[in-house]
Structure formats: C-alpha cells, structure tokens
PDB file of N, CA and C in Angstrom:
ATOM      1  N   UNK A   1      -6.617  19.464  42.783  1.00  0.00           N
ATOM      2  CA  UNK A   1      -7.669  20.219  42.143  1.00  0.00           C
ATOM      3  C   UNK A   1      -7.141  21.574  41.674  1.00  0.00           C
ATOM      4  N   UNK A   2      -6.145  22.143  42.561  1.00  0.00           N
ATOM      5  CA  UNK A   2      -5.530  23.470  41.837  1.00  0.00           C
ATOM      6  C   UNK A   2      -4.818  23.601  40.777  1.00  0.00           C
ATOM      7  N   UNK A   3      -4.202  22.324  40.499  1.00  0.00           N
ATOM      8  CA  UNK A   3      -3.484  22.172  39.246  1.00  0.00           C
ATOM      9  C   UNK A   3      -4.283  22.096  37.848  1.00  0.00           C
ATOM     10  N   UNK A   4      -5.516  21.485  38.384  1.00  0.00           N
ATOM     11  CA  UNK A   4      -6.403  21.330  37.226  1.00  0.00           C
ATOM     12  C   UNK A   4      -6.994  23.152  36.904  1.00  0.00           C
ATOM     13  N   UNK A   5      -7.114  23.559  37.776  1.00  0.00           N
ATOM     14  CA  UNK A   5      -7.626  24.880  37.491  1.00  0.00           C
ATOM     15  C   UNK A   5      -6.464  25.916  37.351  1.00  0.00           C
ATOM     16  N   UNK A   6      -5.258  25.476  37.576  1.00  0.00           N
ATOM     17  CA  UNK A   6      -4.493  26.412  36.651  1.00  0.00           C
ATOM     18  C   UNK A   6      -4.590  26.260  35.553  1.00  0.00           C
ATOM     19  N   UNK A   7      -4.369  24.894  35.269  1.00  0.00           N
ATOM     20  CA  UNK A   7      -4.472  24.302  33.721  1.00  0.00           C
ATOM     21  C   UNK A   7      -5.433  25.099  33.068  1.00  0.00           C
ATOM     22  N   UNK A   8      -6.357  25.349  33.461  1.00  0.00           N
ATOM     23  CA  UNK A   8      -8.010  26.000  32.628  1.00  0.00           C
ATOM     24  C   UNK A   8      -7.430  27.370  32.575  1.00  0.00           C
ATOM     25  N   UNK A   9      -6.897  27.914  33.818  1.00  0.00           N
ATOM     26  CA  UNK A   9      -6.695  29.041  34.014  1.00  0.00           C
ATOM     27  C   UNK A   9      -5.312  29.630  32.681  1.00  0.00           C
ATOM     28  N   UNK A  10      -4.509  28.520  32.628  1.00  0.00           N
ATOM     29  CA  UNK A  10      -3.496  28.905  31.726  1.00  0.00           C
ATOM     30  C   UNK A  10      -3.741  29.028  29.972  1.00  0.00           C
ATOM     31  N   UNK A  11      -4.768  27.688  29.722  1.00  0.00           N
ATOM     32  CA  UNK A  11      -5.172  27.570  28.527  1.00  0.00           C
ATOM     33  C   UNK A  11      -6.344  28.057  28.188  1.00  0.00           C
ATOM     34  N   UNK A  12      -7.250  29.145  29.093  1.00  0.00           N
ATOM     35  CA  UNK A  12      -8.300  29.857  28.863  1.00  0.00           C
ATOM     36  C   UNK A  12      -9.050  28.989  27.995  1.00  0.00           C
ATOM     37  N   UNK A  13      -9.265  27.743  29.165  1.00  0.00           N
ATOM     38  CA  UNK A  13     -10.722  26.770  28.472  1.00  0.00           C
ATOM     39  C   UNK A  13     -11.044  26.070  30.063  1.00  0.00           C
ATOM     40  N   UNK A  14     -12.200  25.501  29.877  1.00  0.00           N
ATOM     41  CA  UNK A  14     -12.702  24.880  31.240  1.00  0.00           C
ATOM     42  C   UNK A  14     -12.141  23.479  31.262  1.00  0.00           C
ATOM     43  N   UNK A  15     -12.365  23.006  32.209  1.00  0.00           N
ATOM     44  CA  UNK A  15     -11.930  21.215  31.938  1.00  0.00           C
ATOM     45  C   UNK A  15     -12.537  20.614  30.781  1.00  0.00           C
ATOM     46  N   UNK A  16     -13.999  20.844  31.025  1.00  0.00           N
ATOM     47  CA  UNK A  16     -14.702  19.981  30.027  1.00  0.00           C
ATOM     48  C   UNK A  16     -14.060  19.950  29.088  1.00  0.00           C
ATOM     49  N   UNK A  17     -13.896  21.548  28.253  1.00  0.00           N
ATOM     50  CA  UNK A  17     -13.640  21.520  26.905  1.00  0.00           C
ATOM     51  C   UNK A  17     -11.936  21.147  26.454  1.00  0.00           C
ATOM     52  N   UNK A  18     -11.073  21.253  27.488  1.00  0.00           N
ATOM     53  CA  UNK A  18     -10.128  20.721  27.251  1.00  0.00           C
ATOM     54  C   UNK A  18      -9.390  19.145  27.336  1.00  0.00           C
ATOM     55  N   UNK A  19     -10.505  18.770  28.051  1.00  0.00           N
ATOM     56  CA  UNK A  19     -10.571  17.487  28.042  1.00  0.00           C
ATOM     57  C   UNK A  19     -11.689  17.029  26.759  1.00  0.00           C
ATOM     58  N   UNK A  20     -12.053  17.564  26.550  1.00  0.00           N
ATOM     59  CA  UNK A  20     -13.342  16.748  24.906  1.00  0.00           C
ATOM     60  C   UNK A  20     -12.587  17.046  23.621  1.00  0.00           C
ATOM     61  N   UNK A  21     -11.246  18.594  23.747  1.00  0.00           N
ATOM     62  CA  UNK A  21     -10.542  18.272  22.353  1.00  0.00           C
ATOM     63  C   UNK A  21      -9.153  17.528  22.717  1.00  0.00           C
ATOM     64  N   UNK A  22      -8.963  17.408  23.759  1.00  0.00           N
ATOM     65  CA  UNK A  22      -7.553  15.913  24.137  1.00  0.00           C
ATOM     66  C   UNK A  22      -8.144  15.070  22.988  1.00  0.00           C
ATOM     67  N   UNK A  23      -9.260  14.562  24.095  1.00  0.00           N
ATOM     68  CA  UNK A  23      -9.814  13.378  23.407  1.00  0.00           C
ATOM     69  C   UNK A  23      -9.830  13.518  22.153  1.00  0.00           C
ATOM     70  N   UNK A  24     -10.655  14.252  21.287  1.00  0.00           N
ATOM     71  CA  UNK A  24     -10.584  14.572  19.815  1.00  0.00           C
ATOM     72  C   UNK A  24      -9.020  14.556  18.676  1.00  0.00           C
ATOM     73  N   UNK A  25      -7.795  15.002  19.444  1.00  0.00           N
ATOM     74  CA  UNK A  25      -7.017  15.011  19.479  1.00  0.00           C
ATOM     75  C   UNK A  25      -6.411  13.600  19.119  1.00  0.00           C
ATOM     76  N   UNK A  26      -6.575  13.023  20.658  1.00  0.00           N
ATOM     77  CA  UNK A  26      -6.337  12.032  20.352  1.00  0.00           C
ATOM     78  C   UNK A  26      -6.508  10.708  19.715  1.00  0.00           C
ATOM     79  N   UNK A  27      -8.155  11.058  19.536  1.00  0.00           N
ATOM     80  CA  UNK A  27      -8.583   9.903  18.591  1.00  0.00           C
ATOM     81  C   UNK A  27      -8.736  10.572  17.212  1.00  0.00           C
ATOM     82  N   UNK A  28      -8.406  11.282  16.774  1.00  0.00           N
ATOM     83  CA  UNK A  28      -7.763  11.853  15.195  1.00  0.00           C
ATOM     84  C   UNK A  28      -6.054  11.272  15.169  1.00  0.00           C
ATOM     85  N   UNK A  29      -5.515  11.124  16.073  1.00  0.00           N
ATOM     86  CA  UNK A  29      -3.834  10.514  15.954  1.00  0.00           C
ATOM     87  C   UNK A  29      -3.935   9.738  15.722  1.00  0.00           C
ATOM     88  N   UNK A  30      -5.097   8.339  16.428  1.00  0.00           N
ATOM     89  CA  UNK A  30      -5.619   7.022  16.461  1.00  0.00           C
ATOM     90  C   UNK A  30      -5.915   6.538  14.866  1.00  0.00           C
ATOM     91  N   UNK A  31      -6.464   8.010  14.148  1.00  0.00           N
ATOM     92  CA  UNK A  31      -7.488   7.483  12.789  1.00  0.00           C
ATOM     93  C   UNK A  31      -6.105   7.195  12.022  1.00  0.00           C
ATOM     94  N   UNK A  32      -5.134   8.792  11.994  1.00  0.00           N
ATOM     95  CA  UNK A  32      -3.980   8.645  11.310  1.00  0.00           C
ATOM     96  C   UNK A  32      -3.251   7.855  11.324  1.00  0.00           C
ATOM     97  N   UNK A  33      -2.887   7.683  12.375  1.00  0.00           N
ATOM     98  CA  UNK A  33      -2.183   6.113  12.443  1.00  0.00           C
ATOM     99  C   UNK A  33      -2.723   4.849  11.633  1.00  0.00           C
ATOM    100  N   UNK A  34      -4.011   4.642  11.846  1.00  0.00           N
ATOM    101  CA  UNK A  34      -4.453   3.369  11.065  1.00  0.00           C
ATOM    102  C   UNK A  34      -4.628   3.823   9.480  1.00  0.00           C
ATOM    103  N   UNK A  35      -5.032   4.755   9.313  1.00  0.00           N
ATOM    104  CA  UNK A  35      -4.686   5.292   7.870  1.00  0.00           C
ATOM    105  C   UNK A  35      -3.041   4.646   7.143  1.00  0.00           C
ATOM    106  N   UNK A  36      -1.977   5.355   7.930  1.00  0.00           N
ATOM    107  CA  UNK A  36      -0.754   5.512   7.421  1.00  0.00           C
ATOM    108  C   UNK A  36      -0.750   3.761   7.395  1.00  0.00           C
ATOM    109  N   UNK A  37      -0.559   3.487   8.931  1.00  0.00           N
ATOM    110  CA  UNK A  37      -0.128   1.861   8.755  1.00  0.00           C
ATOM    111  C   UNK A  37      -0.993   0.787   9.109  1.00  0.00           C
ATOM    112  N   UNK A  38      -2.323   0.735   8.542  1.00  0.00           N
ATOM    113  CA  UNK A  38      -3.076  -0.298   9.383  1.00  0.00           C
ATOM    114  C   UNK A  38      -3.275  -1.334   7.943  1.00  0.00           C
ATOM    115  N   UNK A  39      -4.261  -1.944   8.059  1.00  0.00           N
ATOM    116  CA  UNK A  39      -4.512  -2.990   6.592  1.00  0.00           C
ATOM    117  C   UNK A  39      -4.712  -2.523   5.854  1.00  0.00           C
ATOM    118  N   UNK A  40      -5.921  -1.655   5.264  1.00  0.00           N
ATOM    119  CA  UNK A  40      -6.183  -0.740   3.850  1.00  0.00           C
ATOM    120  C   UNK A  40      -5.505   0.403   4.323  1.00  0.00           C
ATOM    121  N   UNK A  41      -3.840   0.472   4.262  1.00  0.00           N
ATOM    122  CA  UNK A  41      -3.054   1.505   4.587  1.00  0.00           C
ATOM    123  C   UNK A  41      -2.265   2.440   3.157  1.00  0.00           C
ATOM    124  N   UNK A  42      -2.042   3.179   3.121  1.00  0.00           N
ATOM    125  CA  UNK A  42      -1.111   3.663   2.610  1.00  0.00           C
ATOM    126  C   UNK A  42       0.471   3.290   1.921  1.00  0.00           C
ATOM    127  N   UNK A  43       1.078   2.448   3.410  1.00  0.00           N
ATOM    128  CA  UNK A  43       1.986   1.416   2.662  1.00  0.00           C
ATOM    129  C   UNK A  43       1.944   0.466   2.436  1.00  0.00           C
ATOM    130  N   UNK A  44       0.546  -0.211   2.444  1.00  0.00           N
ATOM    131  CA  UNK A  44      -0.066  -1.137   1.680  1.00  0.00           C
ATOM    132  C   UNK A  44      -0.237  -1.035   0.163  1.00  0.00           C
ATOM    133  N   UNK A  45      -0.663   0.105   0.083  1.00  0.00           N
ATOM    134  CA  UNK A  45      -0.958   0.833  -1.497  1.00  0.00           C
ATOM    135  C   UNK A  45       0.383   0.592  -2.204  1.00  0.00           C
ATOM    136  N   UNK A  46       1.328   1.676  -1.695  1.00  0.00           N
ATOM    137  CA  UNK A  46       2.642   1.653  -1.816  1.00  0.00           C
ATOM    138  C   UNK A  46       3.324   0.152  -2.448  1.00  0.00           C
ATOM    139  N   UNK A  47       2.860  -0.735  -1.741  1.00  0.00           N
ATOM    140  CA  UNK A  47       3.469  -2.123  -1.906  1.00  0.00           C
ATOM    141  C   UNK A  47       2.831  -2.734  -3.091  1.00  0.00           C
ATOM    142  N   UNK A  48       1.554  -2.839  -3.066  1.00  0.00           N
ATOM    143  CA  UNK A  48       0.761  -3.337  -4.207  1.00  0.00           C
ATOM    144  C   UNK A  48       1.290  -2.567  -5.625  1.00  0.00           C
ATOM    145  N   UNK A  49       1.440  -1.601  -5.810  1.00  0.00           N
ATOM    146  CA  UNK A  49       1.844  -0.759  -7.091  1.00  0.00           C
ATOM    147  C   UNK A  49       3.333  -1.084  -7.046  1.00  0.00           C
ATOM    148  N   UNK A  50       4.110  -1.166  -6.406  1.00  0.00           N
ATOM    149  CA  UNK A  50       5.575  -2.212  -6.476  1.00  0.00           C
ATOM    150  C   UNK A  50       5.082  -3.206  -7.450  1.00  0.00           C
ATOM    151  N   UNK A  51       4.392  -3.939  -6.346  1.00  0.00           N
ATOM    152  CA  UNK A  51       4.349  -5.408  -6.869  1.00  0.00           C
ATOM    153  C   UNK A  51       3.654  -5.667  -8.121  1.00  0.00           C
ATOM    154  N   UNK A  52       2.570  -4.796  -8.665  1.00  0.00           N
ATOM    155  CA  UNK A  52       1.815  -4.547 -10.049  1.00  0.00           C
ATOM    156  C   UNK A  52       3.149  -4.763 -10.778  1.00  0.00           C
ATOM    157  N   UNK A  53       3.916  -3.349 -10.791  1.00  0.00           N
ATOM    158  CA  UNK A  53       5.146  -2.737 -11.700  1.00  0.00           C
ATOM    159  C   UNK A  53       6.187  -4.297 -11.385  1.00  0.00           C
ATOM    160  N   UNK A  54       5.943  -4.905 -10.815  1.00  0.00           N
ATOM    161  CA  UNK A  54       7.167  -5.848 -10.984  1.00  0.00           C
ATOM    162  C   UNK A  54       6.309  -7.008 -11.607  1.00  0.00           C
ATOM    163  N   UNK A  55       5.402  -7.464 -11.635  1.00  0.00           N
ATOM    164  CA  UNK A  55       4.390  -8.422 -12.237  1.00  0.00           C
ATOM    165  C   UNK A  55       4.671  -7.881 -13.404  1.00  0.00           C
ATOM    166  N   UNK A  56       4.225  -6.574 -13.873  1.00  0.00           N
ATOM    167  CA  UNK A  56       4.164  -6.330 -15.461  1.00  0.00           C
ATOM    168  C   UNK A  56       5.140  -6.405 -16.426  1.00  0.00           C
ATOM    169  N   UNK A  57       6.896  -5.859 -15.293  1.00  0.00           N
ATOM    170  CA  UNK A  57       7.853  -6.414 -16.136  1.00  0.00           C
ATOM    171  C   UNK A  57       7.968  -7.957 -16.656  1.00  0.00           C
ATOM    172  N   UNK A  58       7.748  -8.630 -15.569  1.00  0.00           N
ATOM    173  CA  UNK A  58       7.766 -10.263 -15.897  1.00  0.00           C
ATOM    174  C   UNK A  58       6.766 -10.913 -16.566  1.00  0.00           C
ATOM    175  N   UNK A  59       5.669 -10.096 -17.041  1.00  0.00           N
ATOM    176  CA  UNK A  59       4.709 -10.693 -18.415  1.00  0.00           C
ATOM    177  C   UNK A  59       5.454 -10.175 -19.028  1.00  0.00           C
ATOM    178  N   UNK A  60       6.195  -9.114 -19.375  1.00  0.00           N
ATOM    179  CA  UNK A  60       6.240  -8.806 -20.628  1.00  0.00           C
ATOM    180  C   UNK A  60       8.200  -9.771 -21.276  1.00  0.00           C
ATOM    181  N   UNK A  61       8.468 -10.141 -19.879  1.00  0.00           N
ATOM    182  CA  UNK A  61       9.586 -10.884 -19.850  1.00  0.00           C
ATOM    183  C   UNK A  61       8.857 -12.305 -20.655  1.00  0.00           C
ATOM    184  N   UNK A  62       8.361 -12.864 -19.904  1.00  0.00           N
ATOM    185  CA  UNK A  62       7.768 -14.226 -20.003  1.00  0.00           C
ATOM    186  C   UNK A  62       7.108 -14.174 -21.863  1.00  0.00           C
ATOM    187  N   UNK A  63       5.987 -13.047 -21.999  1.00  0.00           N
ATOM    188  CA  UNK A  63       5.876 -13.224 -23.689  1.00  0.00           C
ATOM    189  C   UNK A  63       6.368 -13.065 -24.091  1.00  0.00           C
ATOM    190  N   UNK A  64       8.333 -12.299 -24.026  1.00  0.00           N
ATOM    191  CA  UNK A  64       9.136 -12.514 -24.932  1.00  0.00           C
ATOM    192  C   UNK A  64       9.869 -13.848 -24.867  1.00  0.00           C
ATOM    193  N   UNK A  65       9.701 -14.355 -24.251  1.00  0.00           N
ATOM    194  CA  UNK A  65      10.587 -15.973 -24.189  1.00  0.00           C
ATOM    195  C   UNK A  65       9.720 -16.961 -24.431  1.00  0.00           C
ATOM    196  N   UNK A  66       7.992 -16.793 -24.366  1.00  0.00           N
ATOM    197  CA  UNK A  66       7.652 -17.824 -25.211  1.00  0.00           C
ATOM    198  C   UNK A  66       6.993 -17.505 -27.152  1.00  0.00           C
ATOM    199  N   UNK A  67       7.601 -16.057 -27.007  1.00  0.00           N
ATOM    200  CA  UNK A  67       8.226 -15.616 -28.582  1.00  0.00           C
ATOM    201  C   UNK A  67       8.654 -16.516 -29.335  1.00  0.00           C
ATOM    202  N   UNK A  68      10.065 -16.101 -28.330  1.00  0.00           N
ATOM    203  CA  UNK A  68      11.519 -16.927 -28.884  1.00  0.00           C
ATOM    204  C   UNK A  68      11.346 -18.323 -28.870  1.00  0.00           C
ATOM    205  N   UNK A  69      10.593 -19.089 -28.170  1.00  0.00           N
ATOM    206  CA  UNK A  69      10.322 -20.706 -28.162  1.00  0.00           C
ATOM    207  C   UNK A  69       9.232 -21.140 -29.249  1.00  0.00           C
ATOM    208  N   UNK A  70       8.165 -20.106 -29.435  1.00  0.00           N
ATOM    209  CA  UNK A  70       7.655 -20.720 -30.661  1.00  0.00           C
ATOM    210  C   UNK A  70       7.925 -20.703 -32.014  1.00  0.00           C
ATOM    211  N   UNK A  71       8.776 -19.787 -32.158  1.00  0.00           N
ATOM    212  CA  UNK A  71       9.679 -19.400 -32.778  1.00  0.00           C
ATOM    213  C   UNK A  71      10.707 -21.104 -33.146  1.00  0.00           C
ATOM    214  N   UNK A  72      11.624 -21.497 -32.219  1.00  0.00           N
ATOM    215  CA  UNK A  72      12.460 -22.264 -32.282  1.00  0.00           C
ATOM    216  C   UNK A  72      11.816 -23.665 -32.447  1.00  0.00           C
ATOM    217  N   UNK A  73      10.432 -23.504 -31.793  1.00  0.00           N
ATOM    218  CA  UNK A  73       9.202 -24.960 -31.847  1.00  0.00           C
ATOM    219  C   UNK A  73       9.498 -25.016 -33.585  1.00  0.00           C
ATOM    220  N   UNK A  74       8.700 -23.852 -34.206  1.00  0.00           N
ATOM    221  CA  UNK A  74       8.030 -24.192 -35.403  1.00  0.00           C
ATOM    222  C   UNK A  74       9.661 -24.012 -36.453  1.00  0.00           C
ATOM    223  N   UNK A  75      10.627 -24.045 -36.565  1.00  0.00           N
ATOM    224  CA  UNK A  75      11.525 -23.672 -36.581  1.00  0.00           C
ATOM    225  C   UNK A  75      11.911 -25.567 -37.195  1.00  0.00           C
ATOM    226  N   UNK A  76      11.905 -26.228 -35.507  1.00  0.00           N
ATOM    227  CA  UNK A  76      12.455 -27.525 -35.512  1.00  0.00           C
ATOM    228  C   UNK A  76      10.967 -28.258 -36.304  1.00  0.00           C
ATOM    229  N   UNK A  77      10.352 -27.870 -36.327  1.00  0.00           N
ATOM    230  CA  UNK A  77       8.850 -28.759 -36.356  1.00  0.00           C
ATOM    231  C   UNK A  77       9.191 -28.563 -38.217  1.00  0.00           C
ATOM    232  N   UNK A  78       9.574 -27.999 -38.817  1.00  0.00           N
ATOM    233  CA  UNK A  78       9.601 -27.246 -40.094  1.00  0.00           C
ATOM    234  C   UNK A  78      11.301 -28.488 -41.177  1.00  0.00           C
ATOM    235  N   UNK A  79      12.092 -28.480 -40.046  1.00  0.00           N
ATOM    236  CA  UNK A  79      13.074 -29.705 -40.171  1.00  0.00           C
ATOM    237  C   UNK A  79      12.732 -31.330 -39.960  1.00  0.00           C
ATOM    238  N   UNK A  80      11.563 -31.769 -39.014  1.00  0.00           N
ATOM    239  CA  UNK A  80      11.242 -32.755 -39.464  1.00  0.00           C
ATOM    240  C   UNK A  80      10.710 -33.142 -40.511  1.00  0.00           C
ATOM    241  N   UNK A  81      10.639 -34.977 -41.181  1.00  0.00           N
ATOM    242  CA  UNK A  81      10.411 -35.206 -42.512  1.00  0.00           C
ATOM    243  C   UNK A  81       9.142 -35.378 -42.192  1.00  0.00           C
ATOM    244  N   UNK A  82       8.038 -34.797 -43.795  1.00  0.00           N
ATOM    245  CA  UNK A  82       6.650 -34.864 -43.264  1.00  0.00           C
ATOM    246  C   UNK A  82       6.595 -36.699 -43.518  1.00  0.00           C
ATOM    247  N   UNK A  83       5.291 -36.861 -43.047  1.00  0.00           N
ATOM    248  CA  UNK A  83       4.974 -38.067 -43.193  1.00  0.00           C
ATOM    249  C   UNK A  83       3.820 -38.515 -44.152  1.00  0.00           C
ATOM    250  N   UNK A  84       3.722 -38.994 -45.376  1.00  0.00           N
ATOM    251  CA  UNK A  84       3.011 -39.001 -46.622  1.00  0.00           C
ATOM    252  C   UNK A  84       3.235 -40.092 -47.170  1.00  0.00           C
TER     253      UNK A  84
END
C-alpha cells in the first residue's frame, strides 16, 4: 500500500485518477494500433492504391495489344478473297 501512495505522492495525482488516464492511455494505444494495422487500416489503404496503380498500368497495357491485334485482324481479314 506504501508504494501505491508514493506513486500518488510522486506523480501528484490520487490513484483513481492515475489509474483512469493508464487506462485512457492505454486504450488510445489499443485504437492506434487497430487504426495503423487492423482491417480498414492504413496499410491496407497503402496496398489497395499499389494495387489500383498496378491494375491501371495493365489496362492501359492490355488496350494497347488489343490495338495492335485489331489492327493485324482487319489487316488479314482485308487479304482474304471476298466471296461474290
């Protein structure tokens, strides 16, 4: 019990109140934490905007190569003999 009342005595607060901002304390570390890394996290975000920016290169990959194929379709389609 004397240790606890140095404690009060050192941090010029009573138990209560130093025990109700621990707690506060500690369940604000609790929020941050699930903020930074929980499911709707931060490096969740992080990852999704990767993965956007890498999706968007590869549409814009993919409509240039079926460019170039309709291109080469109507190309060959243009060398067959019509039929009449």
């Amino acid at each position: 019990m004397e240790v606890i009342q140095k404690v009060g005595e050192i941090a010029g607060l009573s138990i209560k109140t130093f025990l109700i901002s621990l707690l506060g304390i500690l369940l604000f570390g609790i929020y941050l934490g699930i903020l930074i890394y929980g499911e709707n996290s931060l490096t969740v975000l992080e990852h999704l905007k990767e993965k956007k920016a890498a999706l968007i290169d590869k549409k814009k990959i993919l409509k240039d190569e079926n460019k170039r194929l309709q291109k080469e379709y109507f190309e060959l389609k243009q060398l067959e003999p019509s039929e009449n």
